[in-house]
Protein backbone atom coordinates (compact mmCIF):
# COMPACT_ATOMS: atom_id res chain seq x y z
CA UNK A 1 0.00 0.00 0.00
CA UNK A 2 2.58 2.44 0.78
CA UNK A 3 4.49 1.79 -2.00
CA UNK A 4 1.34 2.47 -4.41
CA UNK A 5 0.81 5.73 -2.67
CA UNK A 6 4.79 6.69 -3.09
CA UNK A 7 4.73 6.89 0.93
CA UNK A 8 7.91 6.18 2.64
CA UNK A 9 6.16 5.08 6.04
CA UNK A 10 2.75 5.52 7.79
CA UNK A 11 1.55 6.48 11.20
CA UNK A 12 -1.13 4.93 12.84
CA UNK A 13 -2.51 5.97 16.38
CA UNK A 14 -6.13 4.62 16.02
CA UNK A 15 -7.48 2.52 18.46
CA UNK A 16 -8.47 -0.11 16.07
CA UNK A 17 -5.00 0.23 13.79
CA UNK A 18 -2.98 -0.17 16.57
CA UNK A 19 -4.79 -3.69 17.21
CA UNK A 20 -4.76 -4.64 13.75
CA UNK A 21 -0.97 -4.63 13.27
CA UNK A 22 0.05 -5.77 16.64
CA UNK A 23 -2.11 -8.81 16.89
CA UNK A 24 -4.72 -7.61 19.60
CA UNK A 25 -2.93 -4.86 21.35
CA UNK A 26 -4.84 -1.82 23.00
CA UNK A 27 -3.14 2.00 22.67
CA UNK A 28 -6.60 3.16 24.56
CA UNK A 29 -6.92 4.57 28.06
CA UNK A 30 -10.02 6.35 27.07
CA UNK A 31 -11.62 3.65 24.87
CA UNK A 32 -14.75 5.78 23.75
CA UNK A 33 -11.57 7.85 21.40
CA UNK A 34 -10.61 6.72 17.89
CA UNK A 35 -7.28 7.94 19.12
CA UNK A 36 -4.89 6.46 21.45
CA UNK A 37 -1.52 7.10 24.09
CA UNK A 38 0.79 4.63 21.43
CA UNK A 39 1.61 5.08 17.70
CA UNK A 40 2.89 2.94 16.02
CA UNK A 41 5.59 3.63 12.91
CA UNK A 42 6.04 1.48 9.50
CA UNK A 43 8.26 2.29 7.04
CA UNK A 44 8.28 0.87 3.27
CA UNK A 45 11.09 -1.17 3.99
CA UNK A 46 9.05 -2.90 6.78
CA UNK A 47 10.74 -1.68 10.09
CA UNK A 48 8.82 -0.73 12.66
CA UNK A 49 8.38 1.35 15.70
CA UNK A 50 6.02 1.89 18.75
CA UNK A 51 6.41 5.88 19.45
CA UNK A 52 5.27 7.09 23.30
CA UNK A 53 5.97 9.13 26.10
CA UNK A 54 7.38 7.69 29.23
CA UNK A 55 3.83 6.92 31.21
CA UNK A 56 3.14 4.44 28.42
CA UNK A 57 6.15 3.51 26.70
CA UNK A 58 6.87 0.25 29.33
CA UNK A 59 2.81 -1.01 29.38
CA UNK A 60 2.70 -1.08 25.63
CA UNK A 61 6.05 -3.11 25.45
CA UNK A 62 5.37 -5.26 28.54
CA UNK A 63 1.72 -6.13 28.30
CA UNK A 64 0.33 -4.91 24.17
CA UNK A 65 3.68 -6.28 22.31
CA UNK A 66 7.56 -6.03 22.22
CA UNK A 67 10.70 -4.72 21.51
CA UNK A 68 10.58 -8.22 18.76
CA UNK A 69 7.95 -6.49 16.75
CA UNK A 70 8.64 -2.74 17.67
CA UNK A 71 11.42 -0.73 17.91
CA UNK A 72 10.59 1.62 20.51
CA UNK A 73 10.86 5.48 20.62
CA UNK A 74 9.88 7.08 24.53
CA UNK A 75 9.85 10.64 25.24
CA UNK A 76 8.86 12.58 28.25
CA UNK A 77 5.35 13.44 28.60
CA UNK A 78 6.01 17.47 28.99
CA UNK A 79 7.43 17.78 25.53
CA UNK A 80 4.32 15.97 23.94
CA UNK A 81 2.21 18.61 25.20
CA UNK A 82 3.52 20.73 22.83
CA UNK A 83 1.58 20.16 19.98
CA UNK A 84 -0.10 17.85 17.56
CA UNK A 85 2.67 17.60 15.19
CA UNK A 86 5.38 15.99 17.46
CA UNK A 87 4.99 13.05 17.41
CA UNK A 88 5.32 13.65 13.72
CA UNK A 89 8.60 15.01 14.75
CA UNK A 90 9.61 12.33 16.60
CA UNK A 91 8.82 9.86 13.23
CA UNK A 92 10.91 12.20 11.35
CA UNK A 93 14.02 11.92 13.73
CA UNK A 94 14.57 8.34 12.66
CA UNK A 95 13.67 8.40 9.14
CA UNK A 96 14.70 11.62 6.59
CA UNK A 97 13.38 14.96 7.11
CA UNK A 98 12.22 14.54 3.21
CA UNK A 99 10.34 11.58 4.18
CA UNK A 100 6.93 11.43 2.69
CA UNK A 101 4.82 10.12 5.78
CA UNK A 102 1.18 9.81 6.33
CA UNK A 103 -1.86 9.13 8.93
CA UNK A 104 -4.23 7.52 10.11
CA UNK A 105 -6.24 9.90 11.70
CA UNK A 106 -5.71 13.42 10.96
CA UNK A 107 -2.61 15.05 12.96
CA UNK A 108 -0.95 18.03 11.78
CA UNK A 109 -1.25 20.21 8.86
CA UNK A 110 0.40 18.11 5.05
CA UNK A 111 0.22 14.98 6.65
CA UNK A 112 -2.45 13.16 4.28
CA UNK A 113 -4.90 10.79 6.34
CA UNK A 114 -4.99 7.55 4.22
CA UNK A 115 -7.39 5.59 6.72
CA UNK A 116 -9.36 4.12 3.75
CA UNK A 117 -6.04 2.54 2.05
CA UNK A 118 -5.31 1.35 5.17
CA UNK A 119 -8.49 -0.36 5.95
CA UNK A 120 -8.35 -1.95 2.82
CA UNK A 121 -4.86 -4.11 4.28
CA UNK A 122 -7.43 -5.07 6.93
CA UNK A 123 -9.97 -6.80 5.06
CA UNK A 124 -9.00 -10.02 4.13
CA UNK A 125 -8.28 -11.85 7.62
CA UNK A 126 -5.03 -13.67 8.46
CA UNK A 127 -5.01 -17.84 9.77
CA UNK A 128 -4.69 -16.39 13.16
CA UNK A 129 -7.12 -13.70 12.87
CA UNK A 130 -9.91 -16.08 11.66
CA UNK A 131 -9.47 -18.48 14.47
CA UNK A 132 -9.48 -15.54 17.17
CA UNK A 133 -12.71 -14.42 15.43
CA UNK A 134 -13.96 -17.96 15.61
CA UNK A 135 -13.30 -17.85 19.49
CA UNK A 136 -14.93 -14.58 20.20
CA UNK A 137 -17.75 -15.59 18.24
CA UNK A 138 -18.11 -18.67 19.80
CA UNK A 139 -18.11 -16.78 23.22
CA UNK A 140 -20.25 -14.16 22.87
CA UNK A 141 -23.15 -16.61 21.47
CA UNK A 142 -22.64 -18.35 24.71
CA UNK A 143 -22.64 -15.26 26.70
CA UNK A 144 -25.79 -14.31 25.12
CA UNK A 145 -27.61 -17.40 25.74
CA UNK A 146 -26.85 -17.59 29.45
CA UNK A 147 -27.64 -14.15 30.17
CA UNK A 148 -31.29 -15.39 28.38
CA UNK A 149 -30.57 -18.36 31.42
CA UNK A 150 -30.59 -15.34 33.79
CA UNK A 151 -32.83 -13.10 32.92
CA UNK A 152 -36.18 -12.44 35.38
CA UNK A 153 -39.35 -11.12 34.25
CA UNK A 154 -39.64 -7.69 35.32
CA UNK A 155 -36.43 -6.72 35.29
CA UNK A 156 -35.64 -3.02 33.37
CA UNK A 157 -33.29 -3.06 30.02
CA UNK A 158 -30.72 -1.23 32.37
CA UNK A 159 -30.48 -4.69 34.64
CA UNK A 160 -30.52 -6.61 31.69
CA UNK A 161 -27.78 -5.01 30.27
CA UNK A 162 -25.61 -4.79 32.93
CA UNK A 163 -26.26 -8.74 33.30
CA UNK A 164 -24.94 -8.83 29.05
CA UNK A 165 -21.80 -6.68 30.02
CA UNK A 166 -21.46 -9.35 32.84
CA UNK A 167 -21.34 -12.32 30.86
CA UNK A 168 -19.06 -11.13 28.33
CA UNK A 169 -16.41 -9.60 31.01
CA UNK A 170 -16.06 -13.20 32.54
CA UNK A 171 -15.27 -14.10 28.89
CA UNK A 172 -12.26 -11.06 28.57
CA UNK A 173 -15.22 -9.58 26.55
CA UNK A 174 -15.74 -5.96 26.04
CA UNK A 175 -19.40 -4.57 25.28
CA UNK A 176 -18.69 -1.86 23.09
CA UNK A 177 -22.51 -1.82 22.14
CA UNK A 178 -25.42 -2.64 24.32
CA UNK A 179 -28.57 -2.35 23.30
CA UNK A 180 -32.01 -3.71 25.23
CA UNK A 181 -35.53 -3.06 24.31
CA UNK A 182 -38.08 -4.64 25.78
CA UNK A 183 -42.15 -4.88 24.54
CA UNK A 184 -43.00 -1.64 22.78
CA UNK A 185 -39.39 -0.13 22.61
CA UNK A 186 -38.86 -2.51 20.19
CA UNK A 187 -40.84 -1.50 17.56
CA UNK A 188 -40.14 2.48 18.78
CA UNK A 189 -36.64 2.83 17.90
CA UNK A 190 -33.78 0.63 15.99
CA UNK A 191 -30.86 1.53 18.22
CA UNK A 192 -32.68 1.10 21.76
CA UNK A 193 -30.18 2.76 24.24
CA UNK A 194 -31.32 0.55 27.66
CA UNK A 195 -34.03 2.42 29.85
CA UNK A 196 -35.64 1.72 33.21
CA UNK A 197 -38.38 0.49 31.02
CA UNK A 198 -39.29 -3.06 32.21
CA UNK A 199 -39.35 -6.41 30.20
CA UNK A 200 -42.88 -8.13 30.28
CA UNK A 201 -43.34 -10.40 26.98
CA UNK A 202 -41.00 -9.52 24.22
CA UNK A 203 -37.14 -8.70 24.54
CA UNK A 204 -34.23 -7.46 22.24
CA UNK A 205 -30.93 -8.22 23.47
CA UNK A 206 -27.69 -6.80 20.88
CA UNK A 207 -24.14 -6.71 21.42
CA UNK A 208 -20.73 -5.69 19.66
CA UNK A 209 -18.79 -7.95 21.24
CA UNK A 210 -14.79 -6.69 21.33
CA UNK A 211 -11.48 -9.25 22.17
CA UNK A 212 -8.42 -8.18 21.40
CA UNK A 213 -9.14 -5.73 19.16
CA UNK A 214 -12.03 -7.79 16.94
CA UNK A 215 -15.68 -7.52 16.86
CA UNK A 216 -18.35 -9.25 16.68
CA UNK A 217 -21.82 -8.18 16.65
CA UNK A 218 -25.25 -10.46 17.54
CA UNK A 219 -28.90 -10.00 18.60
CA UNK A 220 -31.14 -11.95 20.05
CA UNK A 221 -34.89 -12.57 20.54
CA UNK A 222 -36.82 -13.58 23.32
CA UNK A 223 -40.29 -13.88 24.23
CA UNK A 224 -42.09 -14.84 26.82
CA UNK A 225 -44.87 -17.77 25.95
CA UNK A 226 -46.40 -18.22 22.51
CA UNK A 227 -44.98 -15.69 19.99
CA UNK A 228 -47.33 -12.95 18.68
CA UNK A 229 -47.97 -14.33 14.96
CA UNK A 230 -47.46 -10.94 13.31
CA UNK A 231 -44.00 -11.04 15.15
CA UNK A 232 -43.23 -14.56 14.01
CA UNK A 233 -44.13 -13.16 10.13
CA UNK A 234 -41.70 -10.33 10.95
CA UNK A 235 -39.32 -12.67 12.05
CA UNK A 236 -39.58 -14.99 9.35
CA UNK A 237 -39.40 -12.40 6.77
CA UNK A 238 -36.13 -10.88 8.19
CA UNK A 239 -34.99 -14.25 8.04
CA UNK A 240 -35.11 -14.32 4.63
CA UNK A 241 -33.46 -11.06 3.82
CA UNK A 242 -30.39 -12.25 6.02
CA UNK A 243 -30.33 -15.30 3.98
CA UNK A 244 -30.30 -13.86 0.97
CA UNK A 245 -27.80 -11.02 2.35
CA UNK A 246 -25.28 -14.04 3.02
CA UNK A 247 -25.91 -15.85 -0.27
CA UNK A 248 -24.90 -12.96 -1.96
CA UNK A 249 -22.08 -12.18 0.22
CA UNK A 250 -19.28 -13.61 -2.22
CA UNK A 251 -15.29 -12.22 -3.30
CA UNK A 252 -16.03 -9.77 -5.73
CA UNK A 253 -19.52 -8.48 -5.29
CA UNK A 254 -20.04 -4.94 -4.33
CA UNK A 255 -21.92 -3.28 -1.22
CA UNK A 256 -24.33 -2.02 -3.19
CA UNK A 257 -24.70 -5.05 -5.33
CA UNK A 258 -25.67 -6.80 -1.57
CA UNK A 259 -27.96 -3.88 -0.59
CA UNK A 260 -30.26 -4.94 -4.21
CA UNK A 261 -30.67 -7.79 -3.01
CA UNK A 262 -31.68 -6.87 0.40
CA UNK A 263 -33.89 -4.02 -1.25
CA UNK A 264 -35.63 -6.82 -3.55
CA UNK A 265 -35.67 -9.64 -0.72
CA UNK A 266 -37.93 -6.88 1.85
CA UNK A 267 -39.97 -6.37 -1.14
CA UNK A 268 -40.99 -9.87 -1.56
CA UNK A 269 -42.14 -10.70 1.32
CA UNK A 270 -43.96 -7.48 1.66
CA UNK A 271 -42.10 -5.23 3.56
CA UNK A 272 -40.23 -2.68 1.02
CA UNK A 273 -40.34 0.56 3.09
CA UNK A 274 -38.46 -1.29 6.41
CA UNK A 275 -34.82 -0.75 4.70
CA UNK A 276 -35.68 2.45 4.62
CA UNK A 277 -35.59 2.71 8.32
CA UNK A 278 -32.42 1.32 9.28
CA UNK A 279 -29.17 0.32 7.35
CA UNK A 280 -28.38 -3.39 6.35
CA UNK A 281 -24.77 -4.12 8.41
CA UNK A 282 -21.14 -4.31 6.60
CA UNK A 283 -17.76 -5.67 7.13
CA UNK A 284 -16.89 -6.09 10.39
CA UNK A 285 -13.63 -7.00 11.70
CA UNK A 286 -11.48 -4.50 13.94
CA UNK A 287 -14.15 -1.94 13.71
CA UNK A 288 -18.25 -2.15 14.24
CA UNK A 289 -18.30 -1.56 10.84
CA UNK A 290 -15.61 -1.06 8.23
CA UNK A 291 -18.10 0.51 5.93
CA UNK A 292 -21.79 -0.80 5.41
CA UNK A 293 -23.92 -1.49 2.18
CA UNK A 294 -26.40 1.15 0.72
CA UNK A 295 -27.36 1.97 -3.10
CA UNK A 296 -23.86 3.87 -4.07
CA UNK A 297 -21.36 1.42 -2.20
CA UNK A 298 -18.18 0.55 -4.34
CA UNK A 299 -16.64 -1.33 -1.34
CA UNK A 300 -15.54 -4.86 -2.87
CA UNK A 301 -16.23 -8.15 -0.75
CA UNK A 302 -12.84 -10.13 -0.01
CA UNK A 303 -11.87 -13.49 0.39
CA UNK A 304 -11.81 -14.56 4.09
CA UNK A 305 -13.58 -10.83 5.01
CA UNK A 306 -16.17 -10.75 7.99
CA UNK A 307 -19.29 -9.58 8.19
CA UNK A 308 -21.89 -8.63 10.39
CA UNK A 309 -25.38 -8.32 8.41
CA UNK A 310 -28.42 -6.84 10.77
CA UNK A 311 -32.00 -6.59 8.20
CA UNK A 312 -34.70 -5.35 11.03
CA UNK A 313 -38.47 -4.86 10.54
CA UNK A 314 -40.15 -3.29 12.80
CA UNK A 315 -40.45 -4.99 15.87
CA UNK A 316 -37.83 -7.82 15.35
CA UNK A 317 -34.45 -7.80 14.23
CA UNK A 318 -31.69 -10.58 12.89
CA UNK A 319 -27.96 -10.21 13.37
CA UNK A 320 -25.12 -12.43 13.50
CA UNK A 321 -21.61 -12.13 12.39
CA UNK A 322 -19.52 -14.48 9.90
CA UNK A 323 -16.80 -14.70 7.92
CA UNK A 324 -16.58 -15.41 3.71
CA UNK A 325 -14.59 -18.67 3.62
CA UNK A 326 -13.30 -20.69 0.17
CA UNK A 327 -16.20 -23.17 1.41
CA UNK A 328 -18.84 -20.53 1.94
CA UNK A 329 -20.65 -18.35 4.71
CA UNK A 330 -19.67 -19.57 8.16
CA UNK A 331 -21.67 -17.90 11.26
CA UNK A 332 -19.43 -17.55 14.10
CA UNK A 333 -22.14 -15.95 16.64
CA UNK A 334 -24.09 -18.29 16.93
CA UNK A 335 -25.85 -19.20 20.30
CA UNK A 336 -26.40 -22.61 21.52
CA UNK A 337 -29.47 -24.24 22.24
CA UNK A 338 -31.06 -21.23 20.26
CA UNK A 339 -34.03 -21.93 18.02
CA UNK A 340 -33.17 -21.03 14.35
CA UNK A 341 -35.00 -20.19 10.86
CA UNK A 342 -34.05 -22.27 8.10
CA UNK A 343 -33.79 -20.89 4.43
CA UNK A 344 -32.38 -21.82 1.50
CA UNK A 345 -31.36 -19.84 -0.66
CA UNK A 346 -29.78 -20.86 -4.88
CA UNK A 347 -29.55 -24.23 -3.39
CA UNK A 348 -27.12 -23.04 -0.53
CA UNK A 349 -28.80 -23.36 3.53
CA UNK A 350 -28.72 -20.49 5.56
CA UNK A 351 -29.87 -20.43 9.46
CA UNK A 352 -30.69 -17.38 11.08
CA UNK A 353 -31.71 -17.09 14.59
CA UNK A 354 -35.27 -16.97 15.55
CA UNK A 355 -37.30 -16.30 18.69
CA UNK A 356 -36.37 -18.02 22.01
CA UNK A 357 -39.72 -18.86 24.00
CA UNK A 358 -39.39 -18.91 27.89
């Protein structure tokens, strides 16, 4: 990459960057920034270098990687203070004062912020990648399904989230999104923020569920006795779309070749208007979402990419993550003992999760 964009080397100080290239390291103290207390350095030739001041400079080579990987560069924490482009300085010092460096996140004035080229390295998952994803998966299903184990009638979305957060922490799981809507919330608002609202039939449980720098994102259904039948049809029908979302989810396609066939999948089972009112999911993988599918999308699916579709109608909602293999789709969120909705789609079976009755 940096030799297509004539760069000599590249800065990156994001949160998510800095996890990417050392394998599941964290740069964050304040994990609700993009930006972090670590850089890290690459040239073109392929050294490297972990750049920060002398608070951090022994936790990120003790504990988030090594002197192996990184060569590092300390300095004290008064002469950071003054100003955004030294650490730019500091990257200069050990390469030449001519050197044609870039970001990735925006950090003093020239510098160009190439965040896009770099999230484009990130795409296609490593071996090791693929089985950590596998494991977080894996764990955050579970997680899910014994906090449904837990969970009391009566109790508010706030309780119920705190017992999701719970379940994944025992698991080295971070919640980085926790959403809870019980009954009427449901159908009120697609990104249900947890309330002292209290849960007496239905229940929407989702999380974004972050180890070592990857996430994974699920929800989950639950109702209490026999499902509604108009919710089951909702259910169903966003079944459907997610199947036909991961059918088409192949090297090669485009986002917004994915998003026409969630468009045309809504409209056949009678729901057109619903993708109006909330957007379809994307690639996942060190972010939420690397970018997500809508009509103008030129983003190009890669081999061994992960992805976390979530089609909703109103009132119910289907979301797991997975990851484009050379065999297929696999779903690596997926909860056990879980009920699940069957389609199949060009000959190809796809299994979404359904509505857990309690």
């Amino acid at each position: 990459m940096l030799s297509r964009e004539k760069l000599d080397a590249v800065l990156l100080n994001s949160q998510h960057n800095f996890a990417w290239l050392t394998g599941g390291g964290c740069n964050g103290v304040d994990l609700s920034r993009d930006n972090g207390v670590a850089s890290l350095l690459v040239t073109c030739e392929g050294k490297r270098f972990v750049l920060a001041n002398v608070i951090e400079i022994d936790r990120m080579l003790g504990e988030e990687t090594s002197v192996t990987d990184f060569e590092p560069i300390d300095y004290s924490w008064q002469d950071e203070k003054t100003g955004s482009g030294f650490v730019l300085e500091q990257a200069r010092s050990v390469l030449k004062r001519t050197a044609a460096i870039a970001s990735d996140l925006p950090m003093a004035t020239g510098v160009p912020v190439v965040e896009n080229r770099i999230a484009e390295c990130r795409y296609a998952l490593t071996e090791n990648e693929i089985e950590r994803f596998r494991s977080i998966g894996r764990d955050a299903g579970t997680a899910l399904r014994t906090v449904i184990d837990k969970l009391e009638l009566g109790e508010t979305e706030l309780q119920i989230a705190e017992k999701v957060r719970h379940e994944l922490g025992q698991r080295n799981i971070a919640s980085v999104v926790t959403l809870v809507a019980a009954d009427e919330r449901i159908s009120r608002f697609r990104h249900p923020v947890p309330t002292a609202n209290r849960w007496q039939k239905t229940l929407l449980i989702v999380t974004c569920a972050k180890r070592d720098g990857l996430i994974a994102s699920l929800s989950r259904m639950v109702c209490v006795d026999e499902v509604p039948n108009e919710l089951k049809i909702r259910t169903d029908a966003a079944a459907y779309v997610y199947a036909k979302m991961l059918d088409a989810t192949r090297p090669g396609v485009t986002g917004a070749d994915v998003y026409r066939t969630a468009a045309r999948a809504y409209s056949e089972c009678g729901f057109a208007d619903e993708i109006d009112r909330h957007h379809q999911g994307g690639a996942a993988g060190y972010r939420t979402r690397d970018w997500v599918a809508h009509p103008a999308s030129g983003d190009i699916i890669s081999a061994n990419q992960a992805f976390a579709w979530n089609p909703s109608i109103t009132g119910t909602k289907v979301e797991e993550t997975c990851i484009v293999t050379e065999s297929g789709i696999e779903i690596i969120t997926a909860s056990p003992d879980f009920p699940q909705i069957l389609n199949v789609v060009n000959g190809h079976e796809y299994l979404s999760p359904g509505i857990l009755t309690i």
